[in-house]
N, C-alpha and C. Protein backbone atom coordinates (compact mmCIF):
# COMPACT_ATOMS: atom_id res chain seq x y z
N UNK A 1 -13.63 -45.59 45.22
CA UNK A 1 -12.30 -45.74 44.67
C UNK A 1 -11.56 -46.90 45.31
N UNK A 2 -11.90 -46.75 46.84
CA UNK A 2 -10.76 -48.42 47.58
C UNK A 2 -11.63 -49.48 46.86
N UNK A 3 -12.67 -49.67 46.63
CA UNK A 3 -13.03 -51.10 45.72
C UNK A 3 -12.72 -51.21 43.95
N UNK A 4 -12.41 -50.25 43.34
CA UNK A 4 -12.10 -50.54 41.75
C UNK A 4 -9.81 -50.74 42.27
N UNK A 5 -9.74 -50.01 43.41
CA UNK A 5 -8.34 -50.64 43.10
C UNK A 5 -7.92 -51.75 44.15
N UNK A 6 -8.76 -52.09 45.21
CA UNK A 6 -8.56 -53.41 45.17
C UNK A 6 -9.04 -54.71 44.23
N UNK A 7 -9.99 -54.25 43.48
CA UNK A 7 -10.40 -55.18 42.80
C UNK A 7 -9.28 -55.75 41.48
N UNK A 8 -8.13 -54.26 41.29
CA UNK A 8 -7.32 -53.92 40.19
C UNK A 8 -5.74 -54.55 40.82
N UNK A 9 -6.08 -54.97 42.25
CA UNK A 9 -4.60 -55.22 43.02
C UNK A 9 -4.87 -56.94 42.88
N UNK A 10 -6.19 -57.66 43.11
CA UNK A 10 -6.63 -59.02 43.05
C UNK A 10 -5.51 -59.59 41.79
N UNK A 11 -5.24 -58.90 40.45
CA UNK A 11 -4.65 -59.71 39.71
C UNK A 11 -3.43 -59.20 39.42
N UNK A 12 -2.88 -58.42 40.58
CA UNK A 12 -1.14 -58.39 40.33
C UNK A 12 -0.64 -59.33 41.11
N UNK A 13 0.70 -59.97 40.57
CA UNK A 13 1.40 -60.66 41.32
C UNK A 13 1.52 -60.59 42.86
N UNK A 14 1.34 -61.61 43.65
CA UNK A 14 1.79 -61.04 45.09
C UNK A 14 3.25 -60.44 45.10
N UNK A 15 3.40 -59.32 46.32
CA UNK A 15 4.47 -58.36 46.36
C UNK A 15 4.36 -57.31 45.59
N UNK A 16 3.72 -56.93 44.78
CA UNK A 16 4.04 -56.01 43.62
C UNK A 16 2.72 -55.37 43.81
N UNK A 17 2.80 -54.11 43.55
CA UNK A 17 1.46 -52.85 43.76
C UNK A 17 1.43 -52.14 42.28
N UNK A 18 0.66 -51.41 42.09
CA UNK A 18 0.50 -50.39 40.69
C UNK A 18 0.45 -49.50 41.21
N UNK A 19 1.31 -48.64 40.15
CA UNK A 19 1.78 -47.53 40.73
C UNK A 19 0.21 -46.51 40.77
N UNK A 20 -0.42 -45.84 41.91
CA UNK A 20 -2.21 -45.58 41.32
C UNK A 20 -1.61 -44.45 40.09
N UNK A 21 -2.75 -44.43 39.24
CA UNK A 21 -3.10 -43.92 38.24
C UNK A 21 -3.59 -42.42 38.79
N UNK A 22 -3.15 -41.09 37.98
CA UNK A 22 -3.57 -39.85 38.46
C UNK A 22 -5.18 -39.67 38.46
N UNK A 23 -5.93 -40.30 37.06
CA UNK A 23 -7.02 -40.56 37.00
C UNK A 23 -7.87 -40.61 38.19
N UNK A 24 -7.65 -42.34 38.79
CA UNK A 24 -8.42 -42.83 39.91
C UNK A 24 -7.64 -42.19 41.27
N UNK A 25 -6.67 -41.58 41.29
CA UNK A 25 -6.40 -41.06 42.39
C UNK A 25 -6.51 -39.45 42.79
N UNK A 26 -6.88 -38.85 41.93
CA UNK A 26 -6.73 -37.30 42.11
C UNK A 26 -7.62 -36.69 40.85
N UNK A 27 -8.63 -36.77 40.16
CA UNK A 27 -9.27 -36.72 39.05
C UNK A 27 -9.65 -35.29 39.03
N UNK A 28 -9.09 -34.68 40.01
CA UNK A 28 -9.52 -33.21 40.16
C UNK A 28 -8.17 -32.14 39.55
N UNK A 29 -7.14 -32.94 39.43
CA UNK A 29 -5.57 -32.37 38.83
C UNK A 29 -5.79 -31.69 37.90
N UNK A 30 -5.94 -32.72 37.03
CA UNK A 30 -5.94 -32.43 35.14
C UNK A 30 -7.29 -31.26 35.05
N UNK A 31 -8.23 -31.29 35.96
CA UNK A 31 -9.36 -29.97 35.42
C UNK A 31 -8.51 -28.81 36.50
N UNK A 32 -8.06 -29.20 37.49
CA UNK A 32 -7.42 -27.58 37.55
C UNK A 32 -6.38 -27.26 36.90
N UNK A 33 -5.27 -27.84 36.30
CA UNK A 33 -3.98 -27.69 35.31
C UNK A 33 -4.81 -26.87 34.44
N UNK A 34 -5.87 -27.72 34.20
CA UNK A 34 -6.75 -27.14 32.54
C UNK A 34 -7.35 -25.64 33.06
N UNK A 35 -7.50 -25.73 34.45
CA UNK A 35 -8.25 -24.08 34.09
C UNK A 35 -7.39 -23.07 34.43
N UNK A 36 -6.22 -23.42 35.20
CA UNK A 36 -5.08 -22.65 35.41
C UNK A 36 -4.72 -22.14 34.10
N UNK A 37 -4.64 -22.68 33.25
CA UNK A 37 -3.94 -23.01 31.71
C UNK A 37 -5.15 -22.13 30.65
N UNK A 38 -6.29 -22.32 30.75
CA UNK A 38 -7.39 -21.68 30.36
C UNK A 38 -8.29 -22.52 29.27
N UNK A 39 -8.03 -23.40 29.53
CA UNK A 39 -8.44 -25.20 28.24
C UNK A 39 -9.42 -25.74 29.04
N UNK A 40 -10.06 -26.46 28.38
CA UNK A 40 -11.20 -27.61 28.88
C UNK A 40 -10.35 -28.78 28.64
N UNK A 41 -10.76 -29.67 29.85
CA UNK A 41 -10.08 -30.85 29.73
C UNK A 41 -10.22 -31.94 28.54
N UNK A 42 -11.26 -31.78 28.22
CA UNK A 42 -11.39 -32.40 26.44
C UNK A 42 -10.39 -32.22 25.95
N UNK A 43 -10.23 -30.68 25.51
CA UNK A 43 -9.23 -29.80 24.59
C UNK A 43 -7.58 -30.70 24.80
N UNK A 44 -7.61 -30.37 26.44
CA UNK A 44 -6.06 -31.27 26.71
C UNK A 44 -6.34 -32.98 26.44
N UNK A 45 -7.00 -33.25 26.36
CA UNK A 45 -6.79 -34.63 25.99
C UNK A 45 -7.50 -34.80 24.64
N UNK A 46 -7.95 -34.40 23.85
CA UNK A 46 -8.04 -33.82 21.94
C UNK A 46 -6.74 -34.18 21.58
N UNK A 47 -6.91 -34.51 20.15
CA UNK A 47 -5.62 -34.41 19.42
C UNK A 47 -5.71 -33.52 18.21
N UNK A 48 -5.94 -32.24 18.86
CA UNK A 48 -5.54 -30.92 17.59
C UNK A 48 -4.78 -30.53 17.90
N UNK A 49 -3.59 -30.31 16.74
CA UNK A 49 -2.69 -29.92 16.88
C UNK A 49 -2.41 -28.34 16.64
N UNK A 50 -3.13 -28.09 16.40
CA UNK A 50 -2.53 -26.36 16.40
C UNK A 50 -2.18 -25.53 17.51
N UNK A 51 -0.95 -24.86 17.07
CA UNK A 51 0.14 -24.22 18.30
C UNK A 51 -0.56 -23.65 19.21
N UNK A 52 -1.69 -22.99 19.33
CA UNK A 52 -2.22 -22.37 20.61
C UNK A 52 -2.52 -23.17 21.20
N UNK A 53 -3.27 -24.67 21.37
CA UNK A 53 -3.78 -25.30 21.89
C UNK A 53 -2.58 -25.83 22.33
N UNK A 54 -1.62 -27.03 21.56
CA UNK A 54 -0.85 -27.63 21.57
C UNK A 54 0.33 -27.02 22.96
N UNK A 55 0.36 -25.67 22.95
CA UNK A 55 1.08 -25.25 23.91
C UNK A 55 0.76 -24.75 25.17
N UNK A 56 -0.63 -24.65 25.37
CA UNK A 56 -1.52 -24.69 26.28
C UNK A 56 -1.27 -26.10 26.96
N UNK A 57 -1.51 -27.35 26.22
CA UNK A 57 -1.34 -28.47 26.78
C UNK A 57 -0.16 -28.62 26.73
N UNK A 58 1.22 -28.18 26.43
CA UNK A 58 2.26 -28.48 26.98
C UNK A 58 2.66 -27.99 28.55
N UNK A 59 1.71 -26.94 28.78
CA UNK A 59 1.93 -26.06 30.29
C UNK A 59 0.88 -26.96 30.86
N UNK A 60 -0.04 -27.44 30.46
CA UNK A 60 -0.78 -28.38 31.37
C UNK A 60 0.67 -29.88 32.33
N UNK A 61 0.80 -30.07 30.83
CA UNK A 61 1.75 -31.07 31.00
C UNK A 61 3.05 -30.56 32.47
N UNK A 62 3.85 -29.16 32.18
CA UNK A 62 4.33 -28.88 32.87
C UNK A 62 3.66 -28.60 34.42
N UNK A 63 2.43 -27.96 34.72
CA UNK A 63 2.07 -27.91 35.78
C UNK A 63 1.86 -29.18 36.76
N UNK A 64 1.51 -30.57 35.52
CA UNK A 64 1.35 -31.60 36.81
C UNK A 64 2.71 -32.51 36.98
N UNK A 65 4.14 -31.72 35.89
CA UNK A 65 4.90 -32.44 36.81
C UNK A 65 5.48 -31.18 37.95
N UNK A 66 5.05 -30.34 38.06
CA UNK A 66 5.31 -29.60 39.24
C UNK A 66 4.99 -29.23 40.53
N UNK A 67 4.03 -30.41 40.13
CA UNK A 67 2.98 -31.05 41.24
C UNK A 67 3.22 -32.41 42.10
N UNK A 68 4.72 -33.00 40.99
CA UNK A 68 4.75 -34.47 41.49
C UNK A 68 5.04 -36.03 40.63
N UNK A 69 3.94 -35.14 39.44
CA UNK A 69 3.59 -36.12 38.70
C UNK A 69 4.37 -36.69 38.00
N UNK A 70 4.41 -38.12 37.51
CA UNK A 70 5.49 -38.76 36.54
C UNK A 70 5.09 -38.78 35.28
N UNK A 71 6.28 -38.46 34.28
CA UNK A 71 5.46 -38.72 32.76
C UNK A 71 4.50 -39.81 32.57
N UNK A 72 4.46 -40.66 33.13
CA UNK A 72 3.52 -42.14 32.91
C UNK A 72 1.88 -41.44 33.48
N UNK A 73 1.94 -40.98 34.47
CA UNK A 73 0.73 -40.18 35.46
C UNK A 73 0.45 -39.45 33.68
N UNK A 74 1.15 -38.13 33.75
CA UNK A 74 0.16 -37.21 33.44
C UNK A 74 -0.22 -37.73 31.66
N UNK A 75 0.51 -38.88 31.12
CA UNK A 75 0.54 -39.60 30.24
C UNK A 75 -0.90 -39.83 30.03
N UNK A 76 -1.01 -40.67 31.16
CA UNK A 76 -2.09 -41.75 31.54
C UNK A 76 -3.59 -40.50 31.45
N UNK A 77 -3.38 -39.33 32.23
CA UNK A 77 -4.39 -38.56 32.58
C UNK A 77 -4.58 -37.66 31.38
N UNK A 78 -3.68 -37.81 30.34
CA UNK A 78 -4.56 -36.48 28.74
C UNK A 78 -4.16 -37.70 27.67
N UNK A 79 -4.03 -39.12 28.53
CA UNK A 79 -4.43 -40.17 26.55
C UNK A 79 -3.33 -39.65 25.72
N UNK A 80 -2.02 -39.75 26.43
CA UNK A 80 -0.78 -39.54 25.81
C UNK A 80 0.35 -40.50 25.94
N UNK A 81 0.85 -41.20 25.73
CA UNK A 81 2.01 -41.81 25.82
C UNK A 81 3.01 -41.19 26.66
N UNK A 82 3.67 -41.62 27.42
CA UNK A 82 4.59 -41.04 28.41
C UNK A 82 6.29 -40.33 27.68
N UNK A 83 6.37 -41.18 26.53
CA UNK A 83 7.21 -40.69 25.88
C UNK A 83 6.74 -38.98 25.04
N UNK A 84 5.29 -38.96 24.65
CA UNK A 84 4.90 -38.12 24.13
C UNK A 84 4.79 -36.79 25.47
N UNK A 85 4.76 -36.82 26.54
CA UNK A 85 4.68 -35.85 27.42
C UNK A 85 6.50 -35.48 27.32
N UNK A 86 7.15 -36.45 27.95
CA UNK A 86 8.39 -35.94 27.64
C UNK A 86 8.88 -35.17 26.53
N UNK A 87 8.37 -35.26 25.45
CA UNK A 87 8.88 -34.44 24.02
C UNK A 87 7.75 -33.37 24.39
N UNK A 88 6.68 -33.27 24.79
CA UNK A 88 5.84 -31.77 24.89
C UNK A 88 6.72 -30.69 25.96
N UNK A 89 7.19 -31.67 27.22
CA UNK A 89 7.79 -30.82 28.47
C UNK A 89 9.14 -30.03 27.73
N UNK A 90 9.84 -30.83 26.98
CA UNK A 90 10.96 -30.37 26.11
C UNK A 90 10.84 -29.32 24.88
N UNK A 91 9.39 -29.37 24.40
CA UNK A 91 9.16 -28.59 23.54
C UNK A 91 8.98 -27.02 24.14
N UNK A 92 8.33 -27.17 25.25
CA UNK A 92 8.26 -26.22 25.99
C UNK A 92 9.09 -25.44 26.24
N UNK A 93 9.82 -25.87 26.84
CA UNK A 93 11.35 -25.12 27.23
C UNK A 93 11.79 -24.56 26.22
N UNK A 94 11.92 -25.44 25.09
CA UNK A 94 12.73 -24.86 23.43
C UNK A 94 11.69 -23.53 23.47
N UNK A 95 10.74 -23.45 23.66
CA UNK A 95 9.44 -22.61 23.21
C UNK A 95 9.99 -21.07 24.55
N UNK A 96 10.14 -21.53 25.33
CA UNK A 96 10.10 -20.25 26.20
C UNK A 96 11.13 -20.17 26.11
N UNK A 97 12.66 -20.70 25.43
CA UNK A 97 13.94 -19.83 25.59
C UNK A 97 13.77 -18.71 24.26
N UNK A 98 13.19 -19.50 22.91
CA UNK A 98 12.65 -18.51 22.00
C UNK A 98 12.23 -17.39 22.47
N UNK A 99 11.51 -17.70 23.46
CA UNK A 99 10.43 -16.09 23.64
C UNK A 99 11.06 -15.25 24.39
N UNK A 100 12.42 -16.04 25.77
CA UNK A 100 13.08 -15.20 25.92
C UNK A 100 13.95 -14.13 24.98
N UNK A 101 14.48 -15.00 24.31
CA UNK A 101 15.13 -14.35 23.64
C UNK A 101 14.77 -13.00 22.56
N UNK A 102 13.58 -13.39 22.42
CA UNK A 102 12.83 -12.92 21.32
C UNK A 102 12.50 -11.19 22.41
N UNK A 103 12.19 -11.85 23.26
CA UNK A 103 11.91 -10.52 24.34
C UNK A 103 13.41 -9.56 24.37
N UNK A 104 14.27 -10.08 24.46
CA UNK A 104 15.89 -9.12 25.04
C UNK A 104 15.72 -8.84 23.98
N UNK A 105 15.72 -9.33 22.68
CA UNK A 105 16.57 -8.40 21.31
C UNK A 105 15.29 -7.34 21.31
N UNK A 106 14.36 -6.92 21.71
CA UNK A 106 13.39 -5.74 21.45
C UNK A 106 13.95 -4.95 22.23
């Protein structure tokens, strides 16, 4: 790993670093999020959209920023756009105040 990111630091500007990638720095995250969660890491980085899955990988999403991670990271680590994690982390929430709620009125 110290030789693919020095080799990746050779053509940034002097002064300036990249921020590392969750990928090349921790590649072990995204498969435990995924088994915490109960998904194969394929699955979280798949683009099927149907709600069981889809919300499975939104708690993926939530576990690695509760870990640290920046939307750009866990972006980078399920082949998502960083804007697209932000609207999953948000969907989430909308998703579990539903279920709260859905729970009190029983």
């Amino acid at each position: 790993m110290t030789i693919i990111y020095a080799m990746s630091c050779a053509a940034i500007p002097k002064g300036r670093k990249p921020a590392p990638s969750l990928i090349t720095d921790r590649p072990e995250n995204v498969s435990v999020a995924c088994e915490l969660v109960g998904i194969s890491v394929a699955e979280a980085r798949g683009y099927d959209r149907h709600y069981p899955l889809c919300r499975k990988r939104f708690e993926v999403m939530a576990i690695m920023q509760g870990w640290g991670r920046s939307t750009t990271q866990i972006g980078h680590a399920l082949n998502r756009d960083h804007t697209t994690v932000v609207s999953g982390l948000r969907r989430l929430r909308q998703l579990q105040e539903r279920d709260a709620i859905q729970i009190a009125a029983e």
